[in-house]
Protein backbone atom coordinates (compact mmCIF):
# COMPACT_ATOMS: atom_id res chain seq x y z
CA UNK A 1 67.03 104.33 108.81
CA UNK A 2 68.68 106.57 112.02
CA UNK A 3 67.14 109.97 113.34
CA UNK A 4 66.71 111.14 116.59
CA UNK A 5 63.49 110.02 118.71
CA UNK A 6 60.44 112.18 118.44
CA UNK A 7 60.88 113.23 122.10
CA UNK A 8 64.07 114.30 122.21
CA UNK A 9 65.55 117.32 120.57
CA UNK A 10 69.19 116.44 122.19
CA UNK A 11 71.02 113.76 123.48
CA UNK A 12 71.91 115.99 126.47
CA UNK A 13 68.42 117.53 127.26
CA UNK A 14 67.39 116.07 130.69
CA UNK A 15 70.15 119.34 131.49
CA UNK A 16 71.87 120.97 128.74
CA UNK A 17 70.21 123.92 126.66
CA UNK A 18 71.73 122.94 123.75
CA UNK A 19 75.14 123.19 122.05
CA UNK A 20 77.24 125.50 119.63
CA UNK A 21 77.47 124.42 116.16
CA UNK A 22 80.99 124.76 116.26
CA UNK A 23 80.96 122.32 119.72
CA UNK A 24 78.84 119.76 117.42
CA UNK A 25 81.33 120.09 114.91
CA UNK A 26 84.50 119.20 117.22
CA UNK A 27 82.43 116.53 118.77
CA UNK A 28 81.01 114.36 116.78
CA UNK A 29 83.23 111.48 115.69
CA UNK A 30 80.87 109.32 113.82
CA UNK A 31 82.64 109.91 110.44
CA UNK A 32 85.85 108.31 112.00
CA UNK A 33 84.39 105.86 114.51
CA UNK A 34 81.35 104.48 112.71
CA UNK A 35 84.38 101.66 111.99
CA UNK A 36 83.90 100.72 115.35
CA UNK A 37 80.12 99.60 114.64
CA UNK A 38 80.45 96.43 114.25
CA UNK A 39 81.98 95.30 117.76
CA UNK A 40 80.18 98.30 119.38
CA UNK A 41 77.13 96.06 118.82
CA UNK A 42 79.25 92.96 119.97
CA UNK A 43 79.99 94.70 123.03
CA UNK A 44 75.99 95.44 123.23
CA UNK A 45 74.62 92.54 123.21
CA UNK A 46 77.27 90.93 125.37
CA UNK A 47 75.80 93.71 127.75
CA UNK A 48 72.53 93.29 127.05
CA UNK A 49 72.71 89.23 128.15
CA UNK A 50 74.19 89.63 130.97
CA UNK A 51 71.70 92.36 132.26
CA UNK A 52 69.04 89.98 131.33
CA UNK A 53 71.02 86.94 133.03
CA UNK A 54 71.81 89.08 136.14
CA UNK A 55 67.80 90.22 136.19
CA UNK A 56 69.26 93.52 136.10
CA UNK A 57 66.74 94.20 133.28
CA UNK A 58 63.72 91.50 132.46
CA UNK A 59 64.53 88.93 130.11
CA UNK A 60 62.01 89.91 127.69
CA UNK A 61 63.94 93.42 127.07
CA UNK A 62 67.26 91.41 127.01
CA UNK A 63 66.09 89.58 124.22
CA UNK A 64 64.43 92.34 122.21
CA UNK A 65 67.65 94.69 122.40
CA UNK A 66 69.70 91.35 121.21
CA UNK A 67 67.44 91.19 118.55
CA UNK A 68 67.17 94.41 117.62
CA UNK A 69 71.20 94.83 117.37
CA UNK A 70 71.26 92.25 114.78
CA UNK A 71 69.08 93.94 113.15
CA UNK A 72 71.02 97.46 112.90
CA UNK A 73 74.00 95.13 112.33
CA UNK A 74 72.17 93.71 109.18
CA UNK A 75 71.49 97.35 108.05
CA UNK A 76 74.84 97.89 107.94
CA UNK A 77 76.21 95.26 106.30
CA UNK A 78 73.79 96.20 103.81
CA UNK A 79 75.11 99.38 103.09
CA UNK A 80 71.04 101.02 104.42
CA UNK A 81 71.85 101.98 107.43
CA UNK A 82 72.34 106.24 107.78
CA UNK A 83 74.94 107.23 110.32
CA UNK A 84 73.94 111.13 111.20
CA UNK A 85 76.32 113.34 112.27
CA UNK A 86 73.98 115.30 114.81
CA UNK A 87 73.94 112.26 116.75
CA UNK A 88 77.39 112.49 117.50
CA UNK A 89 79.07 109.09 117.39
CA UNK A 90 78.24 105.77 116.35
CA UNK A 91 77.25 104.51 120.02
CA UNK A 92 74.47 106.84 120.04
CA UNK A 93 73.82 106.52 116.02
CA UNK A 94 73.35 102.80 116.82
CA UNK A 95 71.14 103.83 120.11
CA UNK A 96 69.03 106.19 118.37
CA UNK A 97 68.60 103.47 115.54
CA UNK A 98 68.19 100.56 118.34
CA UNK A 99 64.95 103.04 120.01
CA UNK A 100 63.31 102.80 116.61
CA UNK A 101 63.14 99.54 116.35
CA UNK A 102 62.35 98.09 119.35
CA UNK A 103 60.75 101.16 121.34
CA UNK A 104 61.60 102.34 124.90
CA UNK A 105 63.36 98.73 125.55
CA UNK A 106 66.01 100.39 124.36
CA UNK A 107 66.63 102.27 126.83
CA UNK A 108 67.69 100.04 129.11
CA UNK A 109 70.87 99.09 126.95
CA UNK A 110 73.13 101.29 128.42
CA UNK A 111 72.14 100.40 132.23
CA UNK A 112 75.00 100.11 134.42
CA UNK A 113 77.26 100.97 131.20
CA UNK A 114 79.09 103.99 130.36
CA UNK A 115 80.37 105.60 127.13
CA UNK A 116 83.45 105.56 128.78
CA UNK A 117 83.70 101.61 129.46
CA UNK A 118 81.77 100.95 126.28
CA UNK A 119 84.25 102.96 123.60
CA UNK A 120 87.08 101.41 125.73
CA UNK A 121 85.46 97.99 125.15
CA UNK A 122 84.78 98.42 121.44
CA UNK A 123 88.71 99.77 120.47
CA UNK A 124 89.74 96.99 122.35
CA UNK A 125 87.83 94.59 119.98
CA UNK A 126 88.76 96.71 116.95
CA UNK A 127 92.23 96.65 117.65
CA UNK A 128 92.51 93.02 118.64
CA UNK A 129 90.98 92.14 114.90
CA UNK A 130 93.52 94.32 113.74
CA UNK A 131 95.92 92.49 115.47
CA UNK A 132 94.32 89.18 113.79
CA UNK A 133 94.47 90.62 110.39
CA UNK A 134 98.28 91.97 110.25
CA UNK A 135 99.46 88.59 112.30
CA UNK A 136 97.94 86.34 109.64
CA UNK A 137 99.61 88.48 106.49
CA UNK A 138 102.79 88.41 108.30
CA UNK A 139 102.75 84.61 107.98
CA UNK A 140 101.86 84.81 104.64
CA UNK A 141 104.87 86.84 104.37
CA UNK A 142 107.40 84.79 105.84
CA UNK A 143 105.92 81.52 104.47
CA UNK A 144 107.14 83.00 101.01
CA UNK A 145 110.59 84.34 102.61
CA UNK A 146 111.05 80.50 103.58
CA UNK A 147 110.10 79.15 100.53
CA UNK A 148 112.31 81.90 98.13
CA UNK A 149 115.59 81.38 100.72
CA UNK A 150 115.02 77.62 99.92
CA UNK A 151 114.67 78.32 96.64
CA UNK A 152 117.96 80.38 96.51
CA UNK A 153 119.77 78.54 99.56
CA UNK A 154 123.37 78.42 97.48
CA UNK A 155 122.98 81.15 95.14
CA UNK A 156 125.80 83.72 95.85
CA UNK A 157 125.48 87.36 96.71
CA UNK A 158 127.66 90.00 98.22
CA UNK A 159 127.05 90.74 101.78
CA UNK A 160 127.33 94.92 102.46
CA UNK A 161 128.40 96.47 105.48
CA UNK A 162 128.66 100.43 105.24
CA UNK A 163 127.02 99.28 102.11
CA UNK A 164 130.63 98.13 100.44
CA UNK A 165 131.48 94.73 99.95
CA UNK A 166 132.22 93.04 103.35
CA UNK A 167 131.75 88.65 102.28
CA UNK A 168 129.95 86.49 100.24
CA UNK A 169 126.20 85.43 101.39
CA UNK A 170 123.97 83.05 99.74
CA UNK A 171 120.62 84.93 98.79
CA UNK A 172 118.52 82.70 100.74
CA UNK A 173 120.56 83.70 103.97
CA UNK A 174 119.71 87.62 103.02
CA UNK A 175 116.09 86.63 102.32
CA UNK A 176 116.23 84.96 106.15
CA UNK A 177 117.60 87.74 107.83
CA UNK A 178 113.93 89.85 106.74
CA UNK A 179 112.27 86.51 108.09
CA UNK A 180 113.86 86.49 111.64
CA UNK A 181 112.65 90.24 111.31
CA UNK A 182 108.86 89.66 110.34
CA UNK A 183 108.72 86.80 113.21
CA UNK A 184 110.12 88.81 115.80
CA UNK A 185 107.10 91.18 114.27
CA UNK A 186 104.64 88.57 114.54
CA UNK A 187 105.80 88.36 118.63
CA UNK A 188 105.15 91.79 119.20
CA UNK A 189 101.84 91.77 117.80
CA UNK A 190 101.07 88.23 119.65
CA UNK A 191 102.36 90.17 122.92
CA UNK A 192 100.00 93.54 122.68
CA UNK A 193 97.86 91.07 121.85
CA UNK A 194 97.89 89.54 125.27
CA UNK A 195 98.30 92.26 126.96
CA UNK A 196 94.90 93.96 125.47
CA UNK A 197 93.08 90.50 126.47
CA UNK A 198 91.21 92.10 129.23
CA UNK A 199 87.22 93.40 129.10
CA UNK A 200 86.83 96.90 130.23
CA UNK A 201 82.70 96.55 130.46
CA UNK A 202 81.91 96.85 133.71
CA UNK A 203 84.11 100.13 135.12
CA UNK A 204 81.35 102.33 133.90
CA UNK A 205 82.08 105.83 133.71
CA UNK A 206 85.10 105.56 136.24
CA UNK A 207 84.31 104.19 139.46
CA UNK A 208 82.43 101.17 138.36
CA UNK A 209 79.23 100.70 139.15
CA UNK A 210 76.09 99.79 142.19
CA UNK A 211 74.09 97.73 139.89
CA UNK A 212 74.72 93.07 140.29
CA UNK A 213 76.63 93.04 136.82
CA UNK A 214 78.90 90.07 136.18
CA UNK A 215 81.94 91.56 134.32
CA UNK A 216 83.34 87.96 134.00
CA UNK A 217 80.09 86.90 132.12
CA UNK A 218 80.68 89.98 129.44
CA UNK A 219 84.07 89.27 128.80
CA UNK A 220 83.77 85.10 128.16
CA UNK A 221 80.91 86.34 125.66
CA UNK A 222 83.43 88.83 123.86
CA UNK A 223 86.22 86.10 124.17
CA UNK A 224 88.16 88.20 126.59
CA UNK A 225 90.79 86.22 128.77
CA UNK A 226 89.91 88.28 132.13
CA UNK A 227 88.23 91.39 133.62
CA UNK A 228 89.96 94.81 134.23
CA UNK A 229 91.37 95.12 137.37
CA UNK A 230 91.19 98.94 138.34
CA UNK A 231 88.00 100.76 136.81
CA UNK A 232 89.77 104.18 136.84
CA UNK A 233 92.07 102.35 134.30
CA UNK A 234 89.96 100.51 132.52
CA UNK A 235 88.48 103.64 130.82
CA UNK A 236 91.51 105.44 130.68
CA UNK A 237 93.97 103.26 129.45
CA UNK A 238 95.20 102.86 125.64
CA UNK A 239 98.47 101.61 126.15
CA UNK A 240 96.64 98.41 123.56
CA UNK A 241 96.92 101.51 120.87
CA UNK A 242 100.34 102.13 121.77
CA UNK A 243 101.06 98.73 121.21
CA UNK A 244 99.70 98.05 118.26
CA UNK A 245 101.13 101.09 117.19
CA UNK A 246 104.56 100.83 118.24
CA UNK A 247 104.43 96.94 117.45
CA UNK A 248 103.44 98.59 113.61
CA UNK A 249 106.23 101.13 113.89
CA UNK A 250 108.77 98.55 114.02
CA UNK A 251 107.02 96.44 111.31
CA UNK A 252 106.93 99.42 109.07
CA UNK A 253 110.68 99.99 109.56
CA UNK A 254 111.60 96.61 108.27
CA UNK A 255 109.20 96.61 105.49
CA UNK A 256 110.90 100.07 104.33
CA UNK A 257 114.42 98.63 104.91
CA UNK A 258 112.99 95.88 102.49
CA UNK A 259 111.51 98.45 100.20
CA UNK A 260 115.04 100.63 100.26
CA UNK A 261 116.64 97.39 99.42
CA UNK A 262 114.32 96.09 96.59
CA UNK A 263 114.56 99.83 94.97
CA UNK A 264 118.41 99.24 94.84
CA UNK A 265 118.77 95.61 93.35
CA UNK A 266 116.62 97.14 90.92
CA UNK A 267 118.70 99.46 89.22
CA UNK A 268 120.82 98.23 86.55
CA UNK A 269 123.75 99.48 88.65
CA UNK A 270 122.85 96.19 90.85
CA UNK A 271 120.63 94.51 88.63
CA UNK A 272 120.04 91.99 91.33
CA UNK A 273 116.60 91.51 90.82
CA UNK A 274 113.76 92.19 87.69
CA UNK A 275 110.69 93.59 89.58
CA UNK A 276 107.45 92.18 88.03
CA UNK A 277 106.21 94.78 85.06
CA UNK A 278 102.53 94.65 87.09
CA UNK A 279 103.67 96.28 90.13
CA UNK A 280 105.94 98.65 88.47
CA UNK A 281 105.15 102.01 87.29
CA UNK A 282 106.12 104.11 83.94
CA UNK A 283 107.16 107.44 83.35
CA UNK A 284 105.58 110.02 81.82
CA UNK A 285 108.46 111.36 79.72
CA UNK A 286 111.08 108.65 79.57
CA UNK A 287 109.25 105.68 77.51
CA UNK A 288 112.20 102.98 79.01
CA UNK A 289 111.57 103.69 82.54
CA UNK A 290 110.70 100.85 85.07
CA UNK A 291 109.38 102.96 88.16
CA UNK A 292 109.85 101.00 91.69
CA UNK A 293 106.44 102.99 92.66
CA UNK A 294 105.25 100.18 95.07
CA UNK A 295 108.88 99.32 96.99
CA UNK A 296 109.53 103.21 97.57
CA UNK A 297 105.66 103.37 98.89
CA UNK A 298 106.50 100.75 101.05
CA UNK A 299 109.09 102.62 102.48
CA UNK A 300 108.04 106.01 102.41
CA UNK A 301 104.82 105.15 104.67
CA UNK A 302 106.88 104.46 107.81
CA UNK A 303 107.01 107.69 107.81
CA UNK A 304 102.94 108.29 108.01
CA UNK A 305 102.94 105.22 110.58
CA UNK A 306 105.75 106.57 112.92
CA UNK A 307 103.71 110.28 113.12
CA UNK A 308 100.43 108.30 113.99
CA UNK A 309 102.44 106.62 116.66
CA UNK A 310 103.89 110.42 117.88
CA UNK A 311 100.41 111.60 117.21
CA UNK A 312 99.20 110.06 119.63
CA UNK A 313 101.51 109.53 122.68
CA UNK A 314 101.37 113.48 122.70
CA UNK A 315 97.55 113.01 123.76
CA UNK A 316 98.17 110.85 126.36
CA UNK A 317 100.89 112.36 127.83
CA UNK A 318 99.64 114.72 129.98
CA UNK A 319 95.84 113.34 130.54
CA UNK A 320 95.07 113.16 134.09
CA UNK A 321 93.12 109.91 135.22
CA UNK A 322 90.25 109.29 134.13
CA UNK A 323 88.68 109.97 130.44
CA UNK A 324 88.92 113.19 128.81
CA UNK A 325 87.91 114.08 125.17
CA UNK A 326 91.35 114.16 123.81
CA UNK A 327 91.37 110.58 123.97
CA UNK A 328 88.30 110.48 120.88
CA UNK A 329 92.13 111.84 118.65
CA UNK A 330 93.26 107.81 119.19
CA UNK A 331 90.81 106.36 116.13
CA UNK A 332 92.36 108.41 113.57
CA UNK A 333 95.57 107.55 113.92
CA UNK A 334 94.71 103.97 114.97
CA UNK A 335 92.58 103.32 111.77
CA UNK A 336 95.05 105.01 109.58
CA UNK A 337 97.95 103.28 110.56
CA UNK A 338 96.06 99.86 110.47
CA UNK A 339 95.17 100.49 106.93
CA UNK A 340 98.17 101.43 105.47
CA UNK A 341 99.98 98.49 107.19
CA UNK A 342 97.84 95.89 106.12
CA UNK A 343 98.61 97.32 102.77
CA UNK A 344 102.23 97.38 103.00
CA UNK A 345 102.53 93.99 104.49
CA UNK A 346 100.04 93.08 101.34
CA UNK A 347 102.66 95.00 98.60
CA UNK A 348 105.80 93.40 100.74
CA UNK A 349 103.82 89.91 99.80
CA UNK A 350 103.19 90.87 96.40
CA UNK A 351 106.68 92.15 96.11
CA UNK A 352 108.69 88.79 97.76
CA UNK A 353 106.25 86.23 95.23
CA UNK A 354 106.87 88.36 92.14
CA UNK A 355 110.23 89.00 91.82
CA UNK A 356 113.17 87.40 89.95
CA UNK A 357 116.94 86.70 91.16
CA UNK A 358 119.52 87.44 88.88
CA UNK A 359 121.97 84.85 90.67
CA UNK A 360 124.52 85.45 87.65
CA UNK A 361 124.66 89.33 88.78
CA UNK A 362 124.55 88.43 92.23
CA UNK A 363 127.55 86.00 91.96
CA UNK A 364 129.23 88.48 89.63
CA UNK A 365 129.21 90.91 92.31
CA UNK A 366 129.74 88.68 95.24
CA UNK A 367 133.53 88.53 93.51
CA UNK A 368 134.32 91.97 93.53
CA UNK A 369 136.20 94.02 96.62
CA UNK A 370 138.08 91.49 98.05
CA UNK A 371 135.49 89.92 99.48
CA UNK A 372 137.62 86.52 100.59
CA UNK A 373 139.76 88.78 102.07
CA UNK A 374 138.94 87.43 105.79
CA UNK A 375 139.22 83.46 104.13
CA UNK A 376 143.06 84.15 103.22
CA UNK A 377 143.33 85.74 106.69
CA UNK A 378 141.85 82.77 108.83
CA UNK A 379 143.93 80.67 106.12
CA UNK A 380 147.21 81.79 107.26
CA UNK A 381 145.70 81.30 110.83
CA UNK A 382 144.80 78.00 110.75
CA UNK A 383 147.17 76.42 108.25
CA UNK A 384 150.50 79.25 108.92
CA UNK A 385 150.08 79.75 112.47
CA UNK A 386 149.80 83.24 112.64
CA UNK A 387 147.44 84.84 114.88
CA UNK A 388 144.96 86.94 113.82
CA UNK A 389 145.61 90.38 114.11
CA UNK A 390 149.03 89.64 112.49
CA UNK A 391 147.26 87.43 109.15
CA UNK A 392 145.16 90.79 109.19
CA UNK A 393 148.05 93.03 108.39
CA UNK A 394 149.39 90.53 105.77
CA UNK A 395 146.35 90.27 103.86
CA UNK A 396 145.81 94.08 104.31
CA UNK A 397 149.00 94.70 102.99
CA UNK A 398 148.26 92.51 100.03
CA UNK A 399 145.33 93.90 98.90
CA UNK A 400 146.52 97.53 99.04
CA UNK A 401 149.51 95.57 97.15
CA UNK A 402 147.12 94.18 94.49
CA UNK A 403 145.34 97.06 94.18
CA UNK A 404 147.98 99.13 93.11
CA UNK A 405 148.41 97.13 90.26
CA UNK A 406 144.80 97.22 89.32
CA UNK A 407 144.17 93.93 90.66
CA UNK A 408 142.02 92.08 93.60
CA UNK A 409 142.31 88.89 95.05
CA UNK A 410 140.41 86.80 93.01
CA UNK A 411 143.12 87.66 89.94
CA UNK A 412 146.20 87.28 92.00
CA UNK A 413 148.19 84.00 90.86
CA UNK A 414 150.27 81.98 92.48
CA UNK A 415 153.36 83.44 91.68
CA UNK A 416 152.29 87.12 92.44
CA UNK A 417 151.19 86.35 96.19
CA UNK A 418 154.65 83.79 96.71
CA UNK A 419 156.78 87.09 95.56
CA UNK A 420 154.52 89.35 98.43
CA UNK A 421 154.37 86.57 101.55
CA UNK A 422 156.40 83.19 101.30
CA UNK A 423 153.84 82.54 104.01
CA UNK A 424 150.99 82.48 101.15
CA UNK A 425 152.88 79.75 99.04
CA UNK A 426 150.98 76.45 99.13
CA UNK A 427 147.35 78.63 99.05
CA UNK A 428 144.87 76.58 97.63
CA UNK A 429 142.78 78.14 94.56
CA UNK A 430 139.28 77.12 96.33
CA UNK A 431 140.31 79.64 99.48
CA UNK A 432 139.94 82.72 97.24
CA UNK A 433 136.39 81.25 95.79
CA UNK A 434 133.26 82.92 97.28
CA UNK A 435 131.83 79.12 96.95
CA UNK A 436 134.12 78.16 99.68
CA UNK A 437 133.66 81.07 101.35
CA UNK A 438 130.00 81.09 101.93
CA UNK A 439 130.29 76.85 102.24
CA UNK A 440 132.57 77.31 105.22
CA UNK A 441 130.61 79.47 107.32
CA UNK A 442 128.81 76.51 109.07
CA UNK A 443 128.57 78.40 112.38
CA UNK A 444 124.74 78.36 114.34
CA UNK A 445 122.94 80.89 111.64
CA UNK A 446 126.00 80.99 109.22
CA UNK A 447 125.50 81.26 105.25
CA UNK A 448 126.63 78.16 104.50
CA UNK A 449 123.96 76.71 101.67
CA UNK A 450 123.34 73.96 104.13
CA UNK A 451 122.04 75.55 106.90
CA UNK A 452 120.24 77.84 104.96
CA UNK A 453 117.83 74.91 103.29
CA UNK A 454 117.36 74.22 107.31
CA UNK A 455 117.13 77.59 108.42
CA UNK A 456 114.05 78.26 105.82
CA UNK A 457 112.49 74.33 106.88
CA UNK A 458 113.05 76.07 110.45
CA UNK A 459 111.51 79.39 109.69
CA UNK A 460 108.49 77.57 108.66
CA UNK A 461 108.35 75.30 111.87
CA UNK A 462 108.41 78.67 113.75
CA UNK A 463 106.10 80.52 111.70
CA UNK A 464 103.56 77.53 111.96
CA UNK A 465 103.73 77.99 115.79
CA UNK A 466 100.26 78.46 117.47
CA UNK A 467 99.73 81.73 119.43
CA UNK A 468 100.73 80.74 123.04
CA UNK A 469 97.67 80.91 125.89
CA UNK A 470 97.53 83.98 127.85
């Protein structure tokens, strides 16, 4: 279905003698960038119209090359269509294929259009459905954070710092904090994705170009908010990458913190959580294992996603304006990282829905360490008098007190903390609770069951929010 035209033995020959194998071999990026087909013939016929429209090229040949794209774009989704290598990439695949069906019309496709504004035009399409795709799982996402945090708004948990015991959190609060994380997420994305909003088509190879094109007309037809502003930049710009790349960084740090997380509760050292026997793996020597194969996968690919990132802010770096060939080493990483995001937002998904709480464990453990410790303290603030720093040292002193006789807080009775502090006589039961701890923390964001049922209602509200205009 592709091949070269009978008349031409290059795509270089009105000059060039020919090329090394080994230059072919370096060159051609059609196994990589034949993903870009399908908006490389977006951008096309776009092109095409407006040619036509501006009388650039007759109306007849407008409407042949239109056709003609929709054509190769129907071999492809059919799986028939034969991208060859020798022809270098998939602009010229879909050229070469374009001449064969439609004759020397084709030719006049790439009038007033360069490579250079045309592969700039096509990534910027790609990437902006990328963009689409990993925005829309996200809400999936935290649409199932929301609903498990409502789920679990008063079900007690230990909160970590330093990962020791610190205070008593409700799950749902925990599950929040990952939602605030994934939204903030979303916002990136949202924001390379209005940055990108801008149609290259039109700057040519770098200087722009003599013929009457209407750049405004190409980039309403691609759905492009405005026109590029400088055509030197137009062509060499990939900051959108960067974004989308760095936007994905982040992302794939919080999905790995997730992972880490979902790993530990795991264990039957936590035992927070039963992971669902589907997603789990076995071992091939220890018949009780449980693996956590997809949660540690989640987390070990920031790893691949932060070196993409790397990979390719090293290319850029020290490019001087305009294009250069380096800049072919931004698909790779691009397509790669897109991939194994939208899969690790799809396992994080899979992970959140089937999962199960353990809130007995959870509350279990939410009562060891002294975790009321800072309760007793603002206790003897608010009710003794004492300020802070000096309830600190008391209830300090108690608990190294306590612990020297094997005990913590939540077994000390009455008796035992009159004899340490007269200042602690009168202390009602409920203070050294973690039920009253978490029910008292009613500050804005606090863990207090309450506001976590309206902090998940919220978190949907937000999540709901349409994409703001440009």
């Amino acid at each position: 279905m592709s091949g070269k035209p009978p008349q031409e033995s290059g795509i270089w020959d009105g000059w060039l003698t020919g090329g090394h194998s080994l230059l072919e071999e370096m060159n051609a990026s059609v196994r990589f960038d034949r993903r870009l087909a399908t908006q490389d013939i977006e951008g096309s016929k776009a092109h095409a119209a407006m040619l036509g429209e501006q009388s650039i090229i007759s109306a007849a040949d407008a409407a042949s090359i239109i056709s003609g794209l929709e054509q190769v774009q129907a071999e492809i989704e059919a799986g028939t269509f034969v991208f060859d290598p020798a022809l270098e990439d998939v602009h010229m695949n879909i050229e070469s294929r374009l001449r064969e069906l439609i004759g020397p019309a084709a030719g006049h496709l790439h009038t007033g259009r360069s490579r250079n504004d045309q592969v700039a035009v096509d990534t910027r399409l790609w990437v902006r459905d990328a963009i689409d795709r990993l925005d829309a799982l996200l809400a999936g996402v935290i649409g199932i954070l929301a609903d498990r945090a409502a789920a679990h708004h008063a079900d007690v948990m230990p909160g970590f710092t330093h990962l020791q015991c610190a205070q008593p959190v409700t799950i749902g609060h925990h599950l929040l904090a990952y939602g605030e994380m994934f939204l903030r997420d979303r916002d990136r994305l949202r924001d390379a994705r209005r940055r990108l909003d801008e149609s290259p088509l039109g700057a040519a190879a770098l200087a722009g170009t003599g013929y009457p094109i209407d750049p405004a007309g190409t980039a309403r037809r691609l759905g492009f908010e405005r026109t590029a502003r400088n055509s030197l930049d137009a062509v060499s710009d990939r900051d959108f990458v960067l974004d989308y790349l760095s936007a994905g960084a982040t992302l794939a740090v919080h999905i790995s913190r997730l992972g880490e997380e979902l790993v530990l509760w795991s264990t039957p050292q936590f035992g927070f959580i039963k992971l669902p026997e589907d997603l789990c793996a076995g071992s091939s020597i220890m018949p009780q294992k449980r693996n956590p194969d997809l949660p540690e996968l989640m987390r070990a690919k920031s790893g691949r996603i932060f070196g993409n990132l790397m990979a390719l802010l090293t290319v850029m770096k020290g490019l001087p304006l305009a294009y250069s060939r380096d800049m072919q080493e931004d698909k790779e990483a691009l397509f790669d990282s897109a991939d194994h995001l939208e899969l690790c937002v799809r396992a994080t998904a899979a992970m959140l829905q089937g999962i199960t709480f353990v809130p007995a464990k959870t509350r279990h453990d939410a009562e060891l360490g002294n975790t009321v410790a800072t309760d007793l303290a603002d206790w003897l603030v608010t009710e003794k008098g004492l300020p802070f720093r000096e309830s600190h040292s008391v209830v300090g002193g108690l608990v190294a007190w306590l612990q020297a006789r094997d005990k913590e807080l939540k077994d000390a009775s009455p008796q035992e903390l009159d004899s340490f502090d007269a200042r602690l006589a009168g202390l009602p039961a409920e203070v050294l609770t973690v039920d009253h701890a978490v029910d008292r923390r009613r500050s804005p964001g606090g863990t207090a069951p309450a506001l976590v049922r309206e902090a998940a209602a919220e978190l949907r509200r937000r999540n709901a929010e349409p994409v703001p205009s440009a």
